[in-house]
Protein backbone atom coordinates (compact mmCIF):
# COMPACT_ATOMS: atom_id res chain seq x y z
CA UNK A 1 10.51 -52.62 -39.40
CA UNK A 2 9.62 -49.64 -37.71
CA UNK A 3 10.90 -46.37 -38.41
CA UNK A 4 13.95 -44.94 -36.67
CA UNK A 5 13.17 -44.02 -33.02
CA UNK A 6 15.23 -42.71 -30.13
CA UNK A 7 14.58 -45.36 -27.81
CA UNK A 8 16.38 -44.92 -23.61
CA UNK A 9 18.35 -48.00 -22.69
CA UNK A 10 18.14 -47.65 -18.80
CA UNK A 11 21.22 -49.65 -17.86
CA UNK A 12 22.67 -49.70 -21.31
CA UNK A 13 26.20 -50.18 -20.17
CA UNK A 14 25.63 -53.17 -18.84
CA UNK A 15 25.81 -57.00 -19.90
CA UNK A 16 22.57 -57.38 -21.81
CA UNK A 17 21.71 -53.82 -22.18
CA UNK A 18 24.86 -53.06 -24.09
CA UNK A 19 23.88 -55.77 -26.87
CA UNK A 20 20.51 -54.71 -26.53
CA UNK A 21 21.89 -51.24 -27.82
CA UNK A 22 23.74 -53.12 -30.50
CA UNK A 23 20.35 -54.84 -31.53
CA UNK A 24 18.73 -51.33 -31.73
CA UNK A 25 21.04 -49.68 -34.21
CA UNK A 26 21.56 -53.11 -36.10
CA UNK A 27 17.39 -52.34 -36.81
CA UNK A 28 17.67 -48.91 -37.35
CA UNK A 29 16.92 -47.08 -33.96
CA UNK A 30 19.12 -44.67 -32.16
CA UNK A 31 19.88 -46.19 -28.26
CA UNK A 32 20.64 -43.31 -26.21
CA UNK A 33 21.92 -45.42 -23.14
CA UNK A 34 20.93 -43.74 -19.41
CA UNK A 35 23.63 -45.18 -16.61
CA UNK A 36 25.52 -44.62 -13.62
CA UNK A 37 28.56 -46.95 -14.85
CA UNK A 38 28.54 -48.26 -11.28
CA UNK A 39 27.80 -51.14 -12.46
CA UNK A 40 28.19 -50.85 -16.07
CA UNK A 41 31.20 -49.72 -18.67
CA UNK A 42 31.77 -46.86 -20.13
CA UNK A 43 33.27 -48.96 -23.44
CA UNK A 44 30.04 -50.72 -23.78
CA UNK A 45 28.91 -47.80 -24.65
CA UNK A 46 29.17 -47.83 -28.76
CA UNK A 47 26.13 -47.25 -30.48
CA UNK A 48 24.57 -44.15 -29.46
CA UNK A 49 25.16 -41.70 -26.54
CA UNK A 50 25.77 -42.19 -22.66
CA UNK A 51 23.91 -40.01 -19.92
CA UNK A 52 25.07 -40.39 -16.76
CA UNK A 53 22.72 -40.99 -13.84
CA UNK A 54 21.13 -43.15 -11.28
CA UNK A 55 17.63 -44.65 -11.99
CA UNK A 56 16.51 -43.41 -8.94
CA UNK A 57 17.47 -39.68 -9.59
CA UNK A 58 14.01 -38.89 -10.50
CA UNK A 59 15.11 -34.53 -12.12
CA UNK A 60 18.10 -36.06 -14.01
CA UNK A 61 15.68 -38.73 -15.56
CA UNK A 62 13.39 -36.12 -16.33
CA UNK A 63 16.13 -33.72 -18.13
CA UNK A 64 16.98 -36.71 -20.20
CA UNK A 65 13.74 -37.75 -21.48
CA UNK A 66 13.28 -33.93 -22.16
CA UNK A 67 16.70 -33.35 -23.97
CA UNK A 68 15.82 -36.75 -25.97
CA UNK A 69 12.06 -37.52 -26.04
CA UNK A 70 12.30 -40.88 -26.53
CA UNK A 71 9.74 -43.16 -28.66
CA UNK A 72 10.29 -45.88 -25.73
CA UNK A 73 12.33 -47.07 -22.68
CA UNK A 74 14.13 -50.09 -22.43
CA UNK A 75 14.26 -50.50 -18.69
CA UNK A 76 17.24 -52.76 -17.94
CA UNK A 77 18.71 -50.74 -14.72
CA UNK A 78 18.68 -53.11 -11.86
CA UNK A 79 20.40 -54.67 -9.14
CA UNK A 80 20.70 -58.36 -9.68
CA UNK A 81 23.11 -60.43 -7.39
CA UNK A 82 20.32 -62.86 -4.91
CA UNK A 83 23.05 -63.68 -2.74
CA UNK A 84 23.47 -60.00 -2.36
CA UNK A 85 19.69 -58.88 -2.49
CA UNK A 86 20.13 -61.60 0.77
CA UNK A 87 22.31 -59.64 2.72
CA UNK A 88 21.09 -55.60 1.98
CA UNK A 89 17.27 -56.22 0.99
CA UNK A 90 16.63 -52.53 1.31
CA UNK A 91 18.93 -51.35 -1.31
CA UNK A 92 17.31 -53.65 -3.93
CA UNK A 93 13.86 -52.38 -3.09
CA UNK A 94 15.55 -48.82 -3.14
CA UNK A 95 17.20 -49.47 -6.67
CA UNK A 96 14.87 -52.01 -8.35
CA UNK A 97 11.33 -50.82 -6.89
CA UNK A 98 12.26 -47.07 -6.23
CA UNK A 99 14.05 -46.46 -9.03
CA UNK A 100 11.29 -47.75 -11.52
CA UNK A 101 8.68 -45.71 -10.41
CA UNK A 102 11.10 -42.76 -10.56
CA UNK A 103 11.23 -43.88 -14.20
CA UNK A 104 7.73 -44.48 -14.54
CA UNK A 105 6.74 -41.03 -12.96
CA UNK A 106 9.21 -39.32 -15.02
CA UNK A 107 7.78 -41.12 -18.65
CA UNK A 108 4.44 -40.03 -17.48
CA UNK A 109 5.32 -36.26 -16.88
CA UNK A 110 6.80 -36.32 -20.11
CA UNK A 111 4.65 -38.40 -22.66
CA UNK A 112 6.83 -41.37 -23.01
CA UNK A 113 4.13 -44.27 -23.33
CA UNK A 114 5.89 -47.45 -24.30
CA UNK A 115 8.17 -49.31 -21.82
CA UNK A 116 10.24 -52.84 -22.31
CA UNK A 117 11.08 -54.22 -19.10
CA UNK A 118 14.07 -56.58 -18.32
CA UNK A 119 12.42 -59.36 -16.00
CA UNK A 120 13.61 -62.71 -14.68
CA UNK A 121 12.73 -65.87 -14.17
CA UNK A 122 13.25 -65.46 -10.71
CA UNK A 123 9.54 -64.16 -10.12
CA UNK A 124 8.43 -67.63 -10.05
CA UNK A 125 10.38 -68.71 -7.34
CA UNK A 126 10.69 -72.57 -6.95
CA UNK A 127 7.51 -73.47 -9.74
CA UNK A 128 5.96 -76.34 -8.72
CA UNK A 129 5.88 -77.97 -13.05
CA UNK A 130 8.21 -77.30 -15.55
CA UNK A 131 8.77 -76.10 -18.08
CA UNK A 132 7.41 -72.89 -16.76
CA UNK A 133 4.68 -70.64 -18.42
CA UNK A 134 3.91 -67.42 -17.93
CA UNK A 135 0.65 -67.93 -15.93
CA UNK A 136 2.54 -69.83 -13.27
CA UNK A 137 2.18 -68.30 -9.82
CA UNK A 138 4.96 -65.72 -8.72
CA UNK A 139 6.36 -66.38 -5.81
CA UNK A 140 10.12 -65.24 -5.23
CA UNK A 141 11.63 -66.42 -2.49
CA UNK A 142 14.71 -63.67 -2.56
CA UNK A 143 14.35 -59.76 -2.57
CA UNK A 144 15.94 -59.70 -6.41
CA UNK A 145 12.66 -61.83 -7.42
CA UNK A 146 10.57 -60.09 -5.28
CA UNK A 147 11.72 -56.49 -6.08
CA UNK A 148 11.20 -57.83 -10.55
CA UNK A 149 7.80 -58.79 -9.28
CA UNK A 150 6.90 -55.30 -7.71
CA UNK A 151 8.26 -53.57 -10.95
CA UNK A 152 6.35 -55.38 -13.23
CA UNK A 153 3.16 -54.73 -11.02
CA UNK A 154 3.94 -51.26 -10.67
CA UNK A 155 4.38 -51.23 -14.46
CA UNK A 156 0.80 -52.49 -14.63
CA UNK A 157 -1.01 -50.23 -12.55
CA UNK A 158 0.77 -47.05 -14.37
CA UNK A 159 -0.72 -48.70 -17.72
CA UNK A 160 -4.15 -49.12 -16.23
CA UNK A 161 -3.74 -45.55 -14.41
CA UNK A 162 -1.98 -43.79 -17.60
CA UNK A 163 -2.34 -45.83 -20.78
CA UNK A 164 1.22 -47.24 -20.80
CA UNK A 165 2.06 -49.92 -23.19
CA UNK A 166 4.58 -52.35 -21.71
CA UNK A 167 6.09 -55.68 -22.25
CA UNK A 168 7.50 -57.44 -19.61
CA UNK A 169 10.71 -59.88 -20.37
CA UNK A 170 11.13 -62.66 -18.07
CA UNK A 171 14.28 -64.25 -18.92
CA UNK A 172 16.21 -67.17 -17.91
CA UNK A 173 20.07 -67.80 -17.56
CA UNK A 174 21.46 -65.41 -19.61
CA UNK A 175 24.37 -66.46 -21.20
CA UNK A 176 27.20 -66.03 -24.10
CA UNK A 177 28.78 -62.88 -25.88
CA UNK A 178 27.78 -60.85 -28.88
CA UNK A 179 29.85 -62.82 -31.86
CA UNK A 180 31.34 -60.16 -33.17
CA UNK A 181 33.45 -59.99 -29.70
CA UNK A 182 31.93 -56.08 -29.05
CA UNK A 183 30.55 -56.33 -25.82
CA UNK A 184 30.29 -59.03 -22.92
CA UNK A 185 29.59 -60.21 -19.63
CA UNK A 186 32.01 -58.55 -17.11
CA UNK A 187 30.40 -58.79 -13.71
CA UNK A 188 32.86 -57.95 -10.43
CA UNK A 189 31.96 -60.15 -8.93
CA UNK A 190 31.14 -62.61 -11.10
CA UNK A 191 28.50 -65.08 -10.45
CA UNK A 192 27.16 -67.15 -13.11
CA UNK A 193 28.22 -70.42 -14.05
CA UNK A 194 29.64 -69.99 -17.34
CA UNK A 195 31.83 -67.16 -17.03
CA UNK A 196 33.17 -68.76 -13.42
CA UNK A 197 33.69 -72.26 -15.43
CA UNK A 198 35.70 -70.23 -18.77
CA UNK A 199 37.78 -68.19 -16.02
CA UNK A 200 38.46 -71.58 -14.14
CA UNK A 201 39.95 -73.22 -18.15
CA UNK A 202 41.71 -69.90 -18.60
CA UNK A 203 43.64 -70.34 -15.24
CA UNK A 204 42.48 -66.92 -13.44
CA UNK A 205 40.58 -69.01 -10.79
CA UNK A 206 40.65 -71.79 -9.05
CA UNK A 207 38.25 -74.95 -8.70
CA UNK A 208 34.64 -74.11 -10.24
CA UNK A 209 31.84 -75.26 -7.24
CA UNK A 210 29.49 -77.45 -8.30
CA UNK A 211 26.47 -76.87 -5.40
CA UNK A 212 25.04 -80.01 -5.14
CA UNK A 213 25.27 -83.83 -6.92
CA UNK A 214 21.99 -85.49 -5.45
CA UNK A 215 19.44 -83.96 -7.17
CA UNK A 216 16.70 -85.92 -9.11
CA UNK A 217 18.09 -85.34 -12.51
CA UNK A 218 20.24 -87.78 -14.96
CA UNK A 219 23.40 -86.50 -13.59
CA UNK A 220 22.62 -85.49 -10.42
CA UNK A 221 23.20 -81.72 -10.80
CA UNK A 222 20.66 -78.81 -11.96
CA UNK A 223 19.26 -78.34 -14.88
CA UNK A 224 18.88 -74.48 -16.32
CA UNK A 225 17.60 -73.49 -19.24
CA UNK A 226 20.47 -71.35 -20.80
CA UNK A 227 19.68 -68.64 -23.33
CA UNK A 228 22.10 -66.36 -25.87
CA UNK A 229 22.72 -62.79 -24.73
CA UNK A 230 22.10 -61.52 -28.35
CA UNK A 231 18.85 -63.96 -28.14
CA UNK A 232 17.83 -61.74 -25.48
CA UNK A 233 18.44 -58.73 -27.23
CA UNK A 234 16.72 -59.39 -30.54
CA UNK A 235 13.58 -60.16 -28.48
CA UNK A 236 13.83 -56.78 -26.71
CA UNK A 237 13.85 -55.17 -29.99
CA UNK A 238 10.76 -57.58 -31.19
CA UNK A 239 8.81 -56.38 -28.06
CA UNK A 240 9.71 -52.46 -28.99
CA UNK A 241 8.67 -52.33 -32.70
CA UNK A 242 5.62 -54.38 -31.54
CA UNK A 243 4.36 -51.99 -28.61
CA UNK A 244 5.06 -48.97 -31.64
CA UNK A 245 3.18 -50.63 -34.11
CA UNK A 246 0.00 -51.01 -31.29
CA UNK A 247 0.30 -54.17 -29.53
CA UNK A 248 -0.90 -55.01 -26.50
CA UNK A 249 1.32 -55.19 -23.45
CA UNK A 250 2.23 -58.82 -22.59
CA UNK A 251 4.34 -60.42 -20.94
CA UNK A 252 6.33 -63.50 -22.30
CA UNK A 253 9.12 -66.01 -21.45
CA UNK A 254 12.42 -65.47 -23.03
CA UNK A 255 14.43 -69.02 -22.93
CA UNK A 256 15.69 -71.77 -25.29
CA UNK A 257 13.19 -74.38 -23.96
CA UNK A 258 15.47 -76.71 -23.21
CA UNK A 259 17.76 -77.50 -19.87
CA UNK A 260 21.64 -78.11 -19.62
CA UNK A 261 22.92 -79.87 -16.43
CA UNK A 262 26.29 -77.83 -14.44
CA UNK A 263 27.83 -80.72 -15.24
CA UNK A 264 26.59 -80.87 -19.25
CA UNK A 265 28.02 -76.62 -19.06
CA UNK A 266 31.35 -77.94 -17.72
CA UNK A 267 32.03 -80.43 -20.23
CA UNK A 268 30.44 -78.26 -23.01
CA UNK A 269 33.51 -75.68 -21.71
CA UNK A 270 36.36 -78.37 -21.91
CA UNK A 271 35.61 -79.56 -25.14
CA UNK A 272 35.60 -75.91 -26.55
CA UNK A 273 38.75 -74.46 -24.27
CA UNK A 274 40.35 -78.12 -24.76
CA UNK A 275 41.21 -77.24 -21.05
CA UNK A 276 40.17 -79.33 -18.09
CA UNK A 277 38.20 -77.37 -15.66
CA UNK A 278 38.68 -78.06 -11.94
CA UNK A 279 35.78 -78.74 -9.64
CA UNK A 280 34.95 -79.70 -6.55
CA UNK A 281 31.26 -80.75 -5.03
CA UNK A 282 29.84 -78.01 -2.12
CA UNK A 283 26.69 -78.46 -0.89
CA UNK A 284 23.03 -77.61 -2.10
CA UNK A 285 22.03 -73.82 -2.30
CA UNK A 286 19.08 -73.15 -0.35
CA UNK A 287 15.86 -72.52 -2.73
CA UNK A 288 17.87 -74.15 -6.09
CA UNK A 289 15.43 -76.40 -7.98
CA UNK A 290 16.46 -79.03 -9.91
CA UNK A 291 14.86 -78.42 -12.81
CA UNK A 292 14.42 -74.53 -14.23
CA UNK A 293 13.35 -74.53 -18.37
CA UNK A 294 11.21 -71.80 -20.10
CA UNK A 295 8.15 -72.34 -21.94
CA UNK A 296 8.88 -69.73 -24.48
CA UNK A 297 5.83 -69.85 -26.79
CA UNK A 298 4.41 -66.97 -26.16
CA UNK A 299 6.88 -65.24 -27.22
CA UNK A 300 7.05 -67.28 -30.38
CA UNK A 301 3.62 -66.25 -31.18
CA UNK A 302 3.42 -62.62 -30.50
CA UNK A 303 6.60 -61.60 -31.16
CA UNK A 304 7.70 -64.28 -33.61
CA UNK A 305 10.75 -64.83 -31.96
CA UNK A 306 12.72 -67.65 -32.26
CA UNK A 307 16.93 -68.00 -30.63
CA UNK A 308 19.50 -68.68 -33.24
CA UNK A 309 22.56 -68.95 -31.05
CA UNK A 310 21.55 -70.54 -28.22
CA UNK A 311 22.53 -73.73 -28.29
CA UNK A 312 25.11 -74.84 -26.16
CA UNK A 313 28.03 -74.85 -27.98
CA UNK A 314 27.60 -71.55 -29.52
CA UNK A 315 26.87 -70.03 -26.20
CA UNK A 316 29.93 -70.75 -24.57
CA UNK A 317 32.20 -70.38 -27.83
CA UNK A 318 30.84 -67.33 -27.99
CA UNK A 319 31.62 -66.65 -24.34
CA UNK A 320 35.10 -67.87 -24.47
CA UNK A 321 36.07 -65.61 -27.07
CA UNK A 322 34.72 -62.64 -24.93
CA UNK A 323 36.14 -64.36 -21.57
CA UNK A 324 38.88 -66.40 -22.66
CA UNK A 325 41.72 -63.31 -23.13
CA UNK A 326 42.92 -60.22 -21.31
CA UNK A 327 40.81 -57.44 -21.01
CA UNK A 328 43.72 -55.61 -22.94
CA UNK A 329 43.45 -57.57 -25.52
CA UNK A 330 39.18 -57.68 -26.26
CA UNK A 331 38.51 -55.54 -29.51
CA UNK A 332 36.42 -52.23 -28.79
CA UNK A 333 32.68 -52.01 -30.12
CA UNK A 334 34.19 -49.65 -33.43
CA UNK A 335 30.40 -48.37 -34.08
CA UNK A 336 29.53 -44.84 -34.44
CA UNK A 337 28.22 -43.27 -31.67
């Protein structure tokens, strides 16, 4: 392990940059998490302190990395709806794009050198083979994927400019809750499957949407390759202590390496809510492949990272837990800040 480090959580309020935080202190680090809370919660907040601002507020990044200097940043601060990045392409590009290299120019002015980012899956696009390596082309056909693409190449040309040593995360479906019921998903609105299928069980929506039942898999409905939250996070932390202990920047995979149907999630839900879920069959989403799995051995290899909760069933018990009672009634992360 490496030694304790103050390491900035851009977006640490968030869904996977809160249990990223979580991850940090579990291995000894201090997360000192850097977000708006437009997007994010102020509760998630548990395991080191909050600043307040935008990513794209370039002077109130750079007060923060001078009132911390930070070993690292954990860049997680991003936009992320597609159906949104659809409708307003300019404020993704503002947020995801901008506000990176207002990050990136910041770390430089200050001698922050080491930089985790949170990347998708979505840079590929539609890839032509699965399961999908790293080397396969990018080619994003929505401004989310497109603006994930830009940051990691702007990422790249700072390191070849400036030195900077960077890992870039490309994840899958994120998906599940940190066990210990501390943190969660709480999108508004919501928009991925499993949290729409738990709130369907629990009775606060109506009929979950299955888009499309005539694609060319066993059960007619896509196939996504679903990954633990906490997953996620321990791989984050992987990447970290490896760029301080002098790796080279990389950028790997993060999924379980194996695909779920909707219609394998749905009855994965039922048989842990023993509730029905209601659906109904809409049409195809434009750009949805049938198929979407991870080859995740690079990661394996440099970072010797392996998921322990992401199988299916622990996922969404896991997820029901978090989702499956009244935000009243969800225990508070009790950690020390």
């Amino acid at each position: 392990m490496a030694s304790r480090q103050t390491i900035l959580v851009t977006g640490g309020a968030g869904y996977i940059g809160s249990h990223a935080c979580k991850a940090l202190a579990a291995a000894g680090h201090l997360p000192v998490t850097y977000d708006s809370l437009v997007l994010g919660h102020e509760r998630a907040v548990a395991w080191g302190p909050l600043e307040r601002g935008d990513i794209t507020d370039r002077p109130r990044l750079a007060a923060v990395l001078a009132r911390h200097r930070p070993a690292a940043v954990m860049h997680f601060a991003a936009l992320s709806d597609v159906a949104q990045s659809m409708a307003d392409p300019g404020r993704y590009y503002a947020n995801n794009v901008g506000g990176t290299l207002c990050l990136l120019e910041a770390m430089r002015d200050h001698g922050v050198d080491r930089i985790v980012l949170s990347s998708t899956a979505s840079v590929y696009g539609v890839p032509a083979t699965v399961p999908v390596g790293e080397d396969a082309p990018l080619a994003p056909i929505n401004p989310y994927g497109a603006s994930k693409a830009m940051a990691e190449r702007l990422i790249a040309d700072f390191a070849a400019a400036h030195g900077l040593g960077w890992m870039a995360l490309r994840y899958f479906n994120a998906a599940g809750a940190d066990p210990d019921g501390e943190t969660g998903e709480d999108h508004d609105p919501e928009t991925h499957l499993i949290p729409l299928v738990l709130a369907a069980a629990a009775g606060r929506r109506g009929a979950v949407t299955v888009n499309g039942d005539d694609y060319d898999t066993p059960d007619g409905t896509c196939i996504r390759d679903y990954v633990h939250v906490s997953d996620l996070a321990d791989a984050h932390v992987l990447a970290l202590e490896a760029l301080l202990a002098g790796s080279g920047s990389a950028v790997c995979n993060l999924g379980n390496g194996a695909g779920f149907s909707v219609r394998q999630v749905i009855a994965a839900a039922e048989r842990t809510t023993g509730r029905k879920v209601p659906v109904i069959t809409g049409p195809r989403r434009p750009g949805d492949p049938a198929v979407l799995v991870a080859d995740a051995g690079r990661a394996r290899r440099l970072l010797g990272w392996a998921p322990r909760l992401s199988d299916l069933e622990t996922i969404i018990a896991t997820a029901w837990r978090w989702h499956g009672r009244p935000d009243a009634a969800r225990p508070r992360a009790t950690a020390r800040r």
